[in-house]
C-alpha atoms as a PDB file:
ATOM      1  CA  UNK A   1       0.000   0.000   0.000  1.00  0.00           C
ATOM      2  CA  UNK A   2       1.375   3.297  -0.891  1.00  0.00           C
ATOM      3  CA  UNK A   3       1.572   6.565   0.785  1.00  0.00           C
ATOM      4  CA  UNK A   4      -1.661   8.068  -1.276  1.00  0.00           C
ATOM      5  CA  UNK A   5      -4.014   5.266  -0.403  1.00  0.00           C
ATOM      6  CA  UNK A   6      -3.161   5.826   3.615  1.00  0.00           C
ATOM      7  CA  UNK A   7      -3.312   8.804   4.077  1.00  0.00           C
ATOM      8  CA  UNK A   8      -5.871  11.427   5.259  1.00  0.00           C
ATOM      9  CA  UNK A   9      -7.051  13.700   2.698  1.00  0.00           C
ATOM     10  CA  UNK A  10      -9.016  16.563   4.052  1.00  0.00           C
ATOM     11  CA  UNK A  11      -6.104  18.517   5.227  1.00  0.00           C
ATOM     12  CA  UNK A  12      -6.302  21.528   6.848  1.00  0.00           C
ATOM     13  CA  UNK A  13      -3.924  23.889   5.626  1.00  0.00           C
ATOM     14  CA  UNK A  14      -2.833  27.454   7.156  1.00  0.00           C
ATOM     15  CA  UNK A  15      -1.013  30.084   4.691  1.00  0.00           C
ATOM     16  CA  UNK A  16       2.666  30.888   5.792  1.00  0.00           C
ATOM     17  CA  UNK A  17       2.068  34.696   6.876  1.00  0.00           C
ATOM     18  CA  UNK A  18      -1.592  33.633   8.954  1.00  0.00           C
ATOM     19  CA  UNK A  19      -0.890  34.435  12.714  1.00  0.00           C
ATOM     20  CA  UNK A  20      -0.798  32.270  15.263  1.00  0.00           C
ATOM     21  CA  UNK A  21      -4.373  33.196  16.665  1.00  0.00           C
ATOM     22  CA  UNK A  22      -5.654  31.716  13.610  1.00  0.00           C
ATOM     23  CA  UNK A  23      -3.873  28.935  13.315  1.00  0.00           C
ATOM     24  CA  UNK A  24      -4.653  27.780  17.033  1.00  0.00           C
ATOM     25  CA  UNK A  25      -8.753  28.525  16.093  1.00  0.00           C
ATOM     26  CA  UNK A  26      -8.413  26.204  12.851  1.00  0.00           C
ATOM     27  CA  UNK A  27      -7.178  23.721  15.044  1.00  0.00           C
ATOM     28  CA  UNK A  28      -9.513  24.296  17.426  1.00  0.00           C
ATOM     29  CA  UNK A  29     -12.621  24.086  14.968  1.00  0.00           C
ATOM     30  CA  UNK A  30     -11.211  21.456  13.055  1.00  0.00           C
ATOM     31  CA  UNK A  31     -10.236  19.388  16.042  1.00  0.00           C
ATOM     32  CA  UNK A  32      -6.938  18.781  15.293  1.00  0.00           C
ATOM     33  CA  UNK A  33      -3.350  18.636  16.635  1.00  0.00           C
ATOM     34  CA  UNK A  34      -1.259  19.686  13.695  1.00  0.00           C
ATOM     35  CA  UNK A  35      -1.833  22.285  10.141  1.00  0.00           C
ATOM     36  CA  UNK A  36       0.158  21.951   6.715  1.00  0.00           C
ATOM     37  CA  UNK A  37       1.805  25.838   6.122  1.00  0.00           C
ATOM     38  CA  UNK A  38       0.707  26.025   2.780  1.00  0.00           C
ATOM     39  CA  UNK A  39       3.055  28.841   0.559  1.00  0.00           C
ATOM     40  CA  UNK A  40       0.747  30.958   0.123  1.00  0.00           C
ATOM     41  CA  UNK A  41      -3.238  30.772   1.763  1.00  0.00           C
ATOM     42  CA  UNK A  42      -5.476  29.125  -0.243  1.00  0.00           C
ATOM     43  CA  UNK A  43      -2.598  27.269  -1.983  1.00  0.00           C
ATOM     44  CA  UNK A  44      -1.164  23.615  -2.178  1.00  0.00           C
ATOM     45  CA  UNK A  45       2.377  23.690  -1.938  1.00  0.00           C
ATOM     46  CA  UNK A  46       3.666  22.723   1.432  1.00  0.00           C
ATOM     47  CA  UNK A  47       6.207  24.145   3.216  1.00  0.00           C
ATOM     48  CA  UNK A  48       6.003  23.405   6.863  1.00  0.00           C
ATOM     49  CA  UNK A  49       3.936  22.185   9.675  1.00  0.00           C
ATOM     50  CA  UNK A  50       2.681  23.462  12.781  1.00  0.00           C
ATOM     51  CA  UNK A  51       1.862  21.519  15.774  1.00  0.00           C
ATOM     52  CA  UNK A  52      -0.589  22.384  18.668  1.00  0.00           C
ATOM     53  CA  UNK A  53       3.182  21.583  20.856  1.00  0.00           C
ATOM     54  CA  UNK A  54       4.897  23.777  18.085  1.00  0.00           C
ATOM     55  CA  UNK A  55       2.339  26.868  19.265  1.00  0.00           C
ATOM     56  CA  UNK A  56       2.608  25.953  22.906  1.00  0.00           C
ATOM     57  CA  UNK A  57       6.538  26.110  22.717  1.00  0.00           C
ATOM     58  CA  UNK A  58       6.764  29.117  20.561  1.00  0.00           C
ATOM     59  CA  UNK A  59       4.289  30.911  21.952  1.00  0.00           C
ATOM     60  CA  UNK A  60       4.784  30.746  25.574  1.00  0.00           C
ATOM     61  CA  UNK A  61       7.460  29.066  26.435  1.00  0.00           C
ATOM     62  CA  UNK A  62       9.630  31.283  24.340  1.00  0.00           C
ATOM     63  CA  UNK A  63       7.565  34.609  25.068  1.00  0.00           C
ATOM     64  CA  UNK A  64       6.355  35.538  21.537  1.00  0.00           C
ATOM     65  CA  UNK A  65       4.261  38.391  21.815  1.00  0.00           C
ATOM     66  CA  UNK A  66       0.882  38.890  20.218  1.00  0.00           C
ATOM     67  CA  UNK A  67      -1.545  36.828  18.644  1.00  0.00           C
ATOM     68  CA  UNK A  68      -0.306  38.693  15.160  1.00  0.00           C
ATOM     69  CA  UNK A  69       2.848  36.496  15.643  1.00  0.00           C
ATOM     70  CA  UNK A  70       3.217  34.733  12.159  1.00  0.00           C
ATOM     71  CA  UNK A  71       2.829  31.368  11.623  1.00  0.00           C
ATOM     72  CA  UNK A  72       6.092  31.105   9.244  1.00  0.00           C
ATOM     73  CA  UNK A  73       7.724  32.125  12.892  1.00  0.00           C
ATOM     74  CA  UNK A  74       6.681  28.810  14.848  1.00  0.00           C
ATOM     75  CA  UNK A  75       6.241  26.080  12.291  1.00  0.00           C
ATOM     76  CA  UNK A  76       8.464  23.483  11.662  1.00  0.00           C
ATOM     77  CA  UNK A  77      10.295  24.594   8.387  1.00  0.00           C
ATOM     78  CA  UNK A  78      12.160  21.648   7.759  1.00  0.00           C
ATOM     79  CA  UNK A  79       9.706  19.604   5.807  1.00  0.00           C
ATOM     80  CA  UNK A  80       8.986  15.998   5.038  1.00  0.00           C
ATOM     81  CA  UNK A  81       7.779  15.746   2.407  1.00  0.00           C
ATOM     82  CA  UNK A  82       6.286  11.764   1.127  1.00  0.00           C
ATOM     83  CA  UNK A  83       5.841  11.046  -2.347  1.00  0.00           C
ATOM     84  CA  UNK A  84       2.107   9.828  -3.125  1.00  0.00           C
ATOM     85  CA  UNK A  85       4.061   6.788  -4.700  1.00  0.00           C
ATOM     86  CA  UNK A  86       5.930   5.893  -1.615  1.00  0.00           C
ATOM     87  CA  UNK A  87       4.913   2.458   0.604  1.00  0.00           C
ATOM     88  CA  UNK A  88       4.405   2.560   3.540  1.00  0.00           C
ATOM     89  CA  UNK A  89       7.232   0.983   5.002  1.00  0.00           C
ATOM     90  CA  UNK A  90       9.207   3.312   3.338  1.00  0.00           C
ATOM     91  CA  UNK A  91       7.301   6.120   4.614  1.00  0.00           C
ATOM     92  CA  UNK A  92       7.303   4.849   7.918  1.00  0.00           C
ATOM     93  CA  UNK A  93      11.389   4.751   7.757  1.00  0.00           C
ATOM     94  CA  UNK A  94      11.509   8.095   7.019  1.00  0.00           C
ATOM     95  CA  UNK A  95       9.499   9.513   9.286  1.00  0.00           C
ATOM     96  CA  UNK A  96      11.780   7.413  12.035  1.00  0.00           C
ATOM     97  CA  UNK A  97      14.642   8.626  10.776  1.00  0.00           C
ATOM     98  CA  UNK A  98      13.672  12.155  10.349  1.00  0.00           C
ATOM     99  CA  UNK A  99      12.176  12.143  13.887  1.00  0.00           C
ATOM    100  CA  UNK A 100       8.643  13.042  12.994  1.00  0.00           C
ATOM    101  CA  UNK A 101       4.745  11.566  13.320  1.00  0.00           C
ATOM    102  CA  UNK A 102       3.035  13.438  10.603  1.00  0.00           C
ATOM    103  CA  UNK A 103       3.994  13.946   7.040  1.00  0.00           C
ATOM    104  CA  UNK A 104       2.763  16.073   4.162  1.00  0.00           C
ATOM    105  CA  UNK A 105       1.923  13.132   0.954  1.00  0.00           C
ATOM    106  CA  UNK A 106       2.429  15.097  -2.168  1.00  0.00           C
ATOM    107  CA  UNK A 107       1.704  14.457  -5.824  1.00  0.00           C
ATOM    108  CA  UNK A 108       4.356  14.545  -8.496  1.00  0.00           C
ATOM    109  CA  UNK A 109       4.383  18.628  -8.695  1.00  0.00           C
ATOM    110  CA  UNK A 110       4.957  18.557  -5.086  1.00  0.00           C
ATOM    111  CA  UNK A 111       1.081  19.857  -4.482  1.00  0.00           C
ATOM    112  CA  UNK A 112      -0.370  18.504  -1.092  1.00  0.00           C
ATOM    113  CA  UNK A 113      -2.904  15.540  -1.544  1.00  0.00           C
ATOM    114  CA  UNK A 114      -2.803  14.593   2.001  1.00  0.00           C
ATOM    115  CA  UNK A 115      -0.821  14.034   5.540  1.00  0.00           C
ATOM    116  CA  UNK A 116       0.055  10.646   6.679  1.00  0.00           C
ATOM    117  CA  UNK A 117       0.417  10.240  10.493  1.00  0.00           C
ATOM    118  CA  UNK A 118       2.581   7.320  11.608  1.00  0.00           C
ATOM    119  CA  UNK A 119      -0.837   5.946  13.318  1.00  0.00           C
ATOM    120  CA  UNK A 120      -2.215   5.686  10.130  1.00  0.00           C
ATOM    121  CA  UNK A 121       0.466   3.880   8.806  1.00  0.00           C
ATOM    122  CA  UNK A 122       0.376   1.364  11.961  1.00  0.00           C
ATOM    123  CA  UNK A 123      -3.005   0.802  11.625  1.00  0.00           C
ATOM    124  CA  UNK A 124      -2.640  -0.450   8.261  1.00  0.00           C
ATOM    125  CA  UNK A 125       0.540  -2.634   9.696  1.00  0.00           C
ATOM    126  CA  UNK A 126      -1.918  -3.557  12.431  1.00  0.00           C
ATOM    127  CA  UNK A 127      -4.425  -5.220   9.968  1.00  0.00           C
ATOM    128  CA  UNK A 128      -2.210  -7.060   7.963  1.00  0.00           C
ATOM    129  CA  UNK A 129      -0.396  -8.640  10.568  1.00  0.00           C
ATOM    130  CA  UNK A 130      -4.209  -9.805  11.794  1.00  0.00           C
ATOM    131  CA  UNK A 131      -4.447 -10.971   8.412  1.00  0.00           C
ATOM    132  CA  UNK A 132      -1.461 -13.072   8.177  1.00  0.00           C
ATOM    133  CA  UNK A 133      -2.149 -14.478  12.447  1.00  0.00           C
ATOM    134  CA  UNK A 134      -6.086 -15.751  10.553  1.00  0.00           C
ATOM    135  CA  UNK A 135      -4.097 -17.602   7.950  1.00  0.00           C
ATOM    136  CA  UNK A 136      -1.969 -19.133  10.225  1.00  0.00           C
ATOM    137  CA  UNK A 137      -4.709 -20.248  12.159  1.00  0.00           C
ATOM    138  CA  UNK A 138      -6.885 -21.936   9.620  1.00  0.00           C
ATOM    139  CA  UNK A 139      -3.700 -23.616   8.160  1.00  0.00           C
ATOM    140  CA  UNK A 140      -3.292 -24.916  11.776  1.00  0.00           C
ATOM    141  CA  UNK A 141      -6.868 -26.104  11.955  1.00  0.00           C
ATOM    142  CA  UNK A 142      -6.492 -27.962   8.485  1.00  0.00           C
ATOM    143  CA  UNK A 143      -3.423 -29.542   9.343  1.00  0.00           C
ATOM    144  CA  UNK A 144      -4.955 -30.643  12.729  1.00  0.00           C
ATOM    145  CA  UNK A 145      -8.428 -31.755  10.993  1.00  0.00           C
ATOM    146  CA  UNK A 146      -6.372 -33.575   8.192  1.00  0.00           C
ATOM    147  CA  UNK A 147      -3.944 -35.663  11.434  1.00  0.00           C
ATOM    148  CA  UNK A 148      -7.398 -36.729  12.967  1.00  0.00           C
ATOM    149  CA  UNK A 149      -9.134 -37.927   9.354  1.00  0.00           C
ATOM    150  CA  UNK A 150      -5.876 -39.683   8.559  1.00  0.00           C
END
């Protein structure tokens, strides 16, 4: 399975000069924990994320002022970026070696289709290693109802 197929489509994306205040109110309304900083608003380039930790930090641990603080001043500018074509294995390396839990998938002009989470990619490990324990099992019953007929 490849990055495009497991990943979460409706992403919601916050323009690189949008403040702070509005990022933390899309998150807020969207209920969710991180935002794709999209070039320009309204566009579908990425070029960072912001995390709900990334405004915490930022914001008050490290005293920014004002709610007018841009969001091209907290986010995280040093991208990951997975191919829509990627598996997820691959993917999931990545992401493990970048150090990160959420990725921006992007189509071959690097425009945003989606963001795939590491979750998402573990569920998808999750169900295929159920998958291969079920065929196991009935190979194991067959075998066993095969020892008693013989």
């Amino acid at each position: 399975m490849n990055a495009a197929e497991l990943c979460v489509r409706k992403t919601v994306v916050i323009g690189q000069n949008e403040s702070v205040l509005k990022a933390a109110r899309l998150m807020r309304d969207h209920h969710v924990g991180s935002l794709v900083v999209v070039l320009k608003d309204g566009g579908t380039q990425p070029i960072g994320i912001v995390t709900d930790r990334d405004l915490t930090i930022s914001v008050l641990a490290d005293d920014l002022r004002g709610p007018d603080v841009p969001i091209s001043q907290v986010m995280s500018g040093d991208l990951l970026t997975v191919p829509e074509t990627r598996g997820a294995f691959e993917a999931l390396e990545e992401m493990r070696l970048r150090g990160v839990r959420r990725a921006p998938v992007v189509d071959r002009d690097g425009q945003l289709i989606g963001i795939l989470t590491i979750d998402d990619i573990l569920d998808f490990v999750s169900e295929e290693m159920g998958s291969v324990i079920r065929l196991f099992k009935t190979e194991q019953e067959h075998e066993q109802a095969g020892r008693r007929a013989g």
